[in-house]
PDB file of N, CA and C in Angstrom:
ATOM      1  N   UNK A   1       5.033   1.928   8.916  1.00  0.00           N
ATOM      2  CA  UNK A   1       3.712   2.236   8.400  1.00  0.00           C
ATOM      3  C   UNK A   1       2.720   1.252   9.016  1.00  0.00           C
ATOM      4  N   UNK A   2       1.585   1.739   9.472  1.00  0.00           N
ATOM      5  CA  UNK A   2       0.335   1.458  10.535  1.00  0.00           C
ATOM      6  C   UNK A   2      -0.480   0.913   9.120  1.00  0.00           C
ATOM      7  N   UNK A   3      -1.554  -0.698   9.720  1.00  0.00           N
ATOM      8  CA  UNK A   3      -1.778  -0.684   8.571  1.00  0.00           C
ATOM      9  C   UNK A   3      -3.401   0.453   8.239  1.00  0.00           C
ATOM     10  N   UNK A   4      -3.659   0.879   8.920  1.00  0.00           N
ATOM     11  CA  UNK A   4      -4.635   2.379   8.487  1.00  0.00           C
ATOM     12  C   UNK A   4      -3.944   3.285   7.941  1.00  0.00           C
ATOM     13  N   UNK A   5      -2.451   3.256   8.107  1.00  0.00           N
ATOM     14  CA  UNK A   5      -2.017   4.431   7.198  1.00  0.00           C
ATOM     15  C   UNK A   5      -1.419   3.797   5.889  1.00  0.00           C
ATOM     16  N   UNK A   6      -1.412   2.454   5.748  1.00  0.00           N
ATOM     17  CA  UNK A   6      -1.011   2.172   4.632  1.00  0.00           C
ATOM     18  C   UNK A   6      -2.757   2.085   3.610  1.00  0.00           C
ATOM     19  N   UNK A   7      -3.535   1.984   4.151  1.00  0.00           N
ATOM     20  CA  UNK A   7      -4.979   2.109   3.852  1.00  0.00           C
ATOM     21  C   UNK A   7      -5.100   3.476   3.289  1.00  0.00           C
ATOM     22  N   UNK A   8      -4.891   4.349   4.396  1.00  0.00           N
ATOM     23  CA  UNK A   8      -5.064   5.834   3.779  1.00  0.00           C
ATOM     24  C   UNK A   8      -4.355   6.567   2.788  1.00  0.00           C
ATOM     25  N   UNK A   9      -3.275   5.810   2.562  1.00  0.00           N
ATOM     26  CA  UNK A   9      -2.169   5.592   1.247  1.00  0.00           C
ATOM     27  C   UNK A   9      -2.817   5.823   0.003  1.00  0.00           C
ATOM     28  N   UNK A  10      -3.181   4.408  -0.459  1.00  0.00           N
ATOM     29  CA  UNK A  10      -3.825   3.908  -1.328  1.00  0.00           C
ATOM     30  C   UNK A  10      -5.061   4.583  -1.199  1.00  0.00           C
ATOM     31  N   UNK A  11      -6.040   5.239  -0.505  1.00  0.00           N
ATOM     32  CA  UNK A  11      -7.390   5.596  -0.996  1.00  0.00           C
ATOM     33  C   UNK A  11      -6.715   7.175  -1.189  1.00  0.00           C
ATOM     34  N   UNK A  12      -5.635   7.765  -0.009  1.00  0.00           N
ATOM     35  CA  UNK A  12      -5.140   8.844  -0.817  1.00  0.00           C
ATOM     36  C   UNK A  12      -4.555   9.106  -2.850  1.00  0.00           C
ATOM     37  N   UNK A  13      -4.487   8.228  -3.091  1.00  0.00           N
ATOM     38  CA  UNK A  13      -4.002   8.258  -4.481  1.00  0.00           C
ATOM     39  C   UNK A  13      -5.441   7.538  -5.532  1.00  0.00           C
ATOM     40  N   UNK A  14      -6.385   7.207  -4.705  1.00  0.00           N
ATOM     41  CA  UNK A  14      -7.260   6.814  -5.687  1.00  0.00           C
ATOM     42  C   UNK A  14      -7.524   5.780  -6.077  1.00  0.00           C
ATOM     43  N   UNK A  15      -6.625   4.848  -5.559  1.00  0.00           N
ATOM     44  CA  UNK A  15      -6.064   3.458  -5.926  1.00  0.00           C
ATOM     45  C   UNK A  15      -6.702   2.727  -5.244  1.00  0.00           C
ATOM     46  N   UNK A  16      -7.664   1.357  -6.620  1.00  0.00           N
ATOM     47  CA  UNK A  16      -8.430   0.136  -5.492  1.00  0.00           C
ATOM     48  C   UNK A  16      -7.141  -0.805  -4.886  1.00  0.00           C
ATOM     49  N   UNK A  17      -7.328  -2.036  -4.461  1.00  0.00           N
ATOM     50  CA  UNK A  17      -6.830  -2.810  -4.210  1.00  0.00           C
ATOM     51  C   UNK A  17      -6.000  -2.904  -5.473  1.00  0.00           C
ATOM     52  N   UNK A  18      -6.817  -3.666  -6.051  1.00  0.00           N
ATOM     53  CA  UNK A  18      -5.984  -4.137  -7.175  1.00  0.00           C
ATOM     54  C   UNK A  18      -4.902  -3.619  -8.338  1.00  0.00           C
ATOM     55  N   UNK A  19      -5.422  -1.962  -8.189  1.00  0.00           N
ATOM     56  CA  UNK A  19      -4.134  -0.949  -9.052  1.00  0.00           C
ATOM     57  C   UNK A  19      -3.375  -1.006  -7.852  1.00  0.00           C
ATOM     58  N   UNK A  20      -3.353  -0.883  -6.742  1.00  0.00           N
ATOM     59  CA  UNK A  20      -2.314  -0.517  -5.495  1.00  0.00           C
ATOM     60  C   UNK A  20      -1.234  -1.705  -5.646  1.00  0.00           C
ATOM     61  N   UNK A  21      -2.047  -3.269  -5.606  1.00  0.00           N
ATOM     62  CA  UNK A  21      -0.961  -4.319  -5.792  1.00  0.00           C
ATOM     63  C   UNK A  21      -0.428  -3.889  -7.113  1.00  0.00           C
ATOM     64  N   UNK A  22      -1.262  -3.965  -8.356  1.00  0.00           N
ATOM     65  CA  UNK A  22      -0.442  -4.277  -9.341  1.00  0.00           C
ATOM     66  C   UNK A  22       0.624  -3.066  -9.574  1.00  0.00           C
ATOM     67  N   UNK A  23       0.492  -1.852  -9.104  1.00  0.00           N
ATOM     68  CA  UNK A  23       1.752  -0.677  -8.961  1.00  0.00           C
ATOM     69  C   UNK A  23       2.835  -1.466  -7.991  1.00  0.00           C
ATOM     70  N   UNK A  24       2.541  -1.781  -6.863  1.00  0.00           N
ATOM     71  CA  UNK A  24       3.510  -2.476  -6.176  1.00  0.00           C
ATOM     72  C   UNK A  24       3.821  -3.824  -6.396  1.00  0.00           C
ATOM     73  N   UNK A  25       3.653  -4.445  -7.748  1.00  0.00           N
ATOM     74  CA  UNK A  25       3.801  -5.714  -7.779  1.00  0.00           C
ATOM     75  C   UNK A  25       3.876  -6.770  -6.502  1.00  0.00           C
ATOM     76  N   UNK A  26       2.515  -6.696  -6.689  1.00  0.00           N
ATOM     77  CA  UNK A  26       1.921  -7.854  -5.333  1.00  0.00           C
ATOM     78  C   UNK A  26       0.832  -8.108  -5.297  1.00  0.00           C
ATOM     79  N   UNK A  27       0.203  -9.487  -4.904  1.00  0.00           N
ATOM     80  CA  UNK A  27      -0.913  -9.584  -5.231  1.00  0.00           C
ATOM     81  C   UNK A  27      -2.001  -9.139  -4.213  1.00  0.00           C
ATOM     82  N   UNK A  28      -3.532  -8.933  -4.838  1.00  0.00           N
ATOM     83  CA  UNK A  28      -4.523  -8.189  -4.013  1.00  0.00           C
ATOM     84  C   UNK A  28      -4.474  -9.039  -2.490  1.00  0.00           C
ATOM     85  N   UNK A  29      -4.239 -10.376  -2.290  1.00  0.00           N
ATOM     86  CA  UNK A  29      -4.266 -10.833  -0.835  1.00  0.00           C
ATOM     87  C   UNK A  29      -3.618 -10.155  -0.160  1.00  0.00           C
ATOM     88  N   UNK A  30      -2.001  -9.865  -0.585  1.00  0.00           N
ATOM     89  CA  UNK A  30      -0.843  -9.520   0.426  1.00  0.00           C
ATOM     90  C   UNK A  30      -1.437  -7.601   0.766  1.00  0.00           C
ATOM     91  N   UNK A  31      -1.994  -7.343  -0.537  1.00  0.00           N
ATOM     92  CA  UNK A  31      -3.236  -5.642  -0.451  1.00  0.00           C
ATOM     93  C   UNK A  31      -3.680  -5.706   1.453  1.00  0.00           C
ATOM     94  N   UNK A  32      -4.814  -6.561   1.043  1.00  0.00           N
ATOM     95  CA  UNK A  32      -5.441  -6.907   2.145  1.00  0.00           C
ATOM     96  C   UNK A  32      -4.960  -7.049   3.467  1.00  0.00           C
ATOM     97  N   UNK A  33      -3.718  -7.885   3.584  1.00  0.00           N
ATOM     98  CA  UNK A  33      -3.336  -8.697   4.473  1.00  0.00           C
ATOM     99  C   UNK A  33      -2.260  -7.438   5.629  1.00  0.00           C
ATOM    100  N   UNK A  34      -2.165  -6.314   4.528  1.00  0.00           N
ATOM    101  CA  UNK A  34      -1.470  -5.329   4.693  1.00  0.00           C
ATOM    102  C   UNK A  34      -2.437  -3.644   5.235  1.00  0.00           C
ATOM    103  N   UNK A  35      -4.000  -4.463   4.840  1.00  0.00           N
ATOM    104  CA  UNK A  35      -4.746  -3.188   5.509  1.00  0.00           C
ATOM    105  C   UNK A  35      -5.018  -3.267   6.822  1.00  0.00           C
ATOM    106  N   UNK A  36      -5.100  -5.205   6.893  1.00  0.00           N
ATOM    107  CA  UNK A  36      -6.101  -5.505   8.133  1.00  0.00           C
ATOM    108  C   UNK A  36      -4.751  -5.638   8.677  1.00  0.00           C
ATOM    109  N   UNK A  37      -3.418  -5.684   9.161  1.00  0.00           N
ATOM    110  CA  UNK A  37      -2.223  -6.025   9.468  1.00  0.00           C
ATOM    111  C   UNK A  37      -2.429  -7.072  10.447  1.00  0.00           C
ATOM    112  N   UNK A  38      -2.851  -8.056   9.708  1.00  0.00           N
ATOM    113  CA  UNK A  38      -3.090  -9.722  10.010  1.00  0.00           C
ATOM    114  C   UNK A  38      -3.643 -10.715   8.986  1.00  0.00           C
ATOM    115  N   UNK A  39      -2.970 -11.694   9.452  1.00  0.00           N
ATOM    116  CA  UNK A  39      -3.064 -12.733   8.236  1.00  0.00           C
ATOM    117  C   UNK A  39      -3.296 -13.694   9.178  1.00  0.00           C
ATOM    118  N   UNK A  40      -4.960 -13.802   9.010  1.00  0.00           N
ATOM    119  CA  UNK A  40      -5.266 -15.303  10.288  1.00  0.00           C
ATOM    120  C   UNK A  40      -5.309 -14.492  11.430  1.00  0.00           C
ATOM    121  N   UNK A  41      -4.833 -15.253  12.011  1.00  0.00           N
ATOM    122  CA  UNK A  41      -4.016 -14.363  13.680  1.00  0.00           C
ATOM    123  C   UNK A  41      -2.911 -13.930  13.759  1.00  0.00           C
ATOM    124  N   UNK A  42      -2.008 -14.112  12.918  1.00  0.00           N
ATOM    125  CA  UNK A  42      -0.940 -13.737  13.047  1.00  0.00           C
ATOM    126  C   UNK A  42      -0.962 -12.294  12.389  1.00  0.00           C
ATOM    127  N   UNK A  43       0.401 -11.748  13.173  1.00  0.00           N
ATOM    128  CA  UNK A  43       0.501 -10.277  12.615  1.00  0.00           C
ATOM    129  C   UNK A  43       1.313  -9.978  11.399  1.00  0.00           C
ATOM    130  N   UNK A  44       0.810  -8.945  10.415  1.00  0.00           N
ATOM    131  CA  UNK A  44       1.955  -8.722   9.343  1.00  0.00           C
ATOM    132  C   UNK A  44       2.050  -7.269   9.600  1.00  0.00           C
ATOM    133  N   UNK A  45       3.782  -7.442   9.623  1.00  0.00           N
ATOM    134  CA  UNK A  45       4.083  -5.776   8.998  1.00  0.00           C
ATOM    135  C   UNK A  45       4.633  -5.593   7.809  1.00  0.00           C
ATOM    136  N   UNK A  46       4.733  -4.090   7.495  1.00  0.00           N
ATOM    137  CA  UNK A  46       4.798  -3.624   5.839  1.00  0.00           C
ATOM    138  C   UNK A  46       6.071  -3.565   6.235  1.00  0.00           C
ATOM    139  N   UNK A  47       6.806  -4.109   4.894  1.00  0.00           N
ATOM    140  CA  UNK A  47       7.985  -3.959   4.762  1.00  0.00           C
ATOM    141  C   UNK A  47       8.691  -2.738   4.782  1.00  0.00           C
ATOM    142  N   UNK A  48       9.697  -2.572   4.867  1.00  0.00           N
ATOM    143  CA  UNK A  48      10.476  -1.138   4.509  1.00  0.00           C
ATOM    144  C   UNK A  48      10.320  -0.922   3.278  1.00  0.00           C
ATOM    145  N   UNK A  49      10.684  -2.191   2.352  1.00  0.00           N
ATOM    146  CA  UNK A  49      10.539  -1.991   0.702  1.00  0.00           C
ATOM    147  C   UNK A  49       9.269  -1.348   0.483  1.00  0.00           C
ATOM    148  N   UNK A  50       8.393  -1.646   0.750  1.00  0.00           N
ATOM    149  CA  UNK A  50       6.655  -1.359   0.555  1.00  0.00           C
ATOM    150  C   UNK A  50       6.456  -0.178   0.508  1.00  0.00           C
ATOM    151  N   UNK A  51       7.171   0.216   2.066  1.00  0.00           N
ATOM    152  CA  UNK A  51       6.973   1.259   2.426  1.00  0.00           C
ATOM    153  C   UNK A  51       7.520   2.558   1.583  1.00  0.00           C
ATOM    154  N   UNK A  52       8.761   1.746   0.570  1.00  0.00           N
ATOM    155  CA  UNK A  52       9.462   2.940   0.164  1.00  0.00           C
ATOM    156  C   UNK A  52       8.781   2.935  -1.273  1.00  0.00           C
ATOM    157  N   UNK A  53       8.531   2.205  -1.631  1.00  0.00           N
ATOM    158  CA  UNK A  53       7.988   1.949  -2.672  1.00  0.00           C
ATOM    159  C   UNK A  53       6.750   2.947  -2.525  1.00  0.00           C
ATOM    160  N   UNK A  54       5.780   3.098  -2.034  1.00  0.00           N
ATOM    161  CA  UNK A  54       4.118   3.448  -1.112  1.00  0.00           C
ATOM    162  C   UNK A  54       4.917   5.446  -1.657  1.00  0.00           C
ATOM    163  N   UNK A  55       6.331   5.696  -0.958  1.00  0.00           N
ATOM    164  CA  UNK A  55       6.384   7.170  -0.909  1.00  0.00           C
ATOM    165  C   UNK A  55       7.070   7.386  -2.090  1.00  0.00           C
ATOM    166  N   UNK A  56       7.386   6.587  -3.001  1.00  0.00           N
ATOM    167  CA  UNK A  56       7.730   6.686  -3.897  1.00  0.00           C
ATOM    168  C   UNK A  56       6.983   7.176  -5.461  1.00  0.00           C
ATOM    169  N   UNK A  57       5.533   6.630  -5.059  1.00  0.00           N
ATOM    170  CA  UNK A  57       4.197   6.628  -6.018  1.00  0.00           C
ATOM    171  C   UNK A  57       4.030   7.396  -5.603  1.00  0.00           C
ATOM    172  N   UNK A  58       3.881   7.898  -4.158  1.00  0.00           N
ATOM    173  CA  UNK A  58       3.359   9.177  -3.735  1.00  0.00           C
ATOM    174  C   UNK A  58       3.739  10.704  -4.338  1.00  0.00           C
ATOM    175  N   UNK A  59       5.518  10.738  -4.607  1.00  0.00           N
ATOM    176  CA  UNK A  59       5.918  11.682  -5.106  1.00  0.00           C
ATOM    177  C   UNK A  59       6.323  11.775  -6.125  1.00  0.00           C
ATOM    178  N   UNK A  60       5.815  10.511  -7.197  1.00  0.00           N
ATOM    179  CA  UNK A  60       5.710  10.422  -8.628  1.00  0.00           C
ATOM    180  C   UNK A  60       4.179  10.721  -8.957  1.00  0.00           C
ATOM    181  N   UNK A  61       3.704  10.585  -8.079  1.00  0.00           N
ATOM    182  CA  UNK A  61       1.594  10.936  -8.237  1.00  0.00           C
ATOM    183  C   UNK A  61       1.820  12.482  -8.125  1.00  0.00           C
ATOM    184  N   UNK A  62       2.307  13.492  -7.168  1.00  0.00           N
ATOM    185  CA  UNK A  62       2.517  14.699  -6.957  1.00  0.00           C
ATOM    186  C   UNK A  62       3.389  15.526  -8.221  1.00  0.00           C
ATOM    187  N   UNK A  63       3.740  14.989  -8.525  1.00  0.00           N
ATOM    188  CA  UNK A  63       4.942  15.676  -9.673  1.00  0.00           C
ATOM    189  C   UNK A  63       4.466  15.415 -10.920  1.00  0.00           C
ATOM    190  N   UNK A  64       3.402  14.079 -10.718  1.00  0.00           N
ATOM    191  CA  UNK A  64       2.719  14.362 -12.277  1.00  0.00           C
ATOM    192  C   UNK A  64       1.379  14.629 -12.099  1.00  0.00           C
ATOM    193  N   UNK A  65       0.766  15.218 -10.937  1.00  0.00           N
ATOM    194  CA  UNK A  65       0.191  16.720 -11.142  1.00  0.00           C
ATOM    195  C   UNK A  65       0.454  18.371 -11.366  1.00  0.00           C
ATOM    196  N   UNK A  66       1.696  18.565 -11.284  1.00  0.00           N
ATOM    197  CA  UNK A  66       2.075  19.554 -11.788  1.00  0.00           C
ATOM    198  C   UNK A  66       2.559  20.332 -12.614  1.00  0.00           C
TER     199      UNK A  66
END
């Protein structure tokens, strides 16, 4: 996960920063650090966990619209 698509994630579900961390238990920096996929200069990538976690809300958000 690209961090624009982990961006488009979270505004796909509605979610500020701060509901996005606190669903993924994490705080709003590591949010951030995960849109701009850099911390400083250095690069961060999204974990696999994150990631599974990210499609996980996704198809618990979908199923409790229906």
């Amino acid at each position: 996960m690209k961090p624009e698509e982990f961006k488009k994630w979270r505004k796909s579900l509605g979610l500020s920063q701060k509901n996005a961390a606190e669903m993924l238990g994490l705080k709003i920096r590591i949010i951030q650090y995960y849109e701009k996929g850099k911390k400083g200069k250095k690069t961060i990538n999204i974990p696999k966990y994150i990631q599974l976690a990210c499609l996980a809300l996704e198809i618990q958000n979908k199923i409790n619209k229906i």
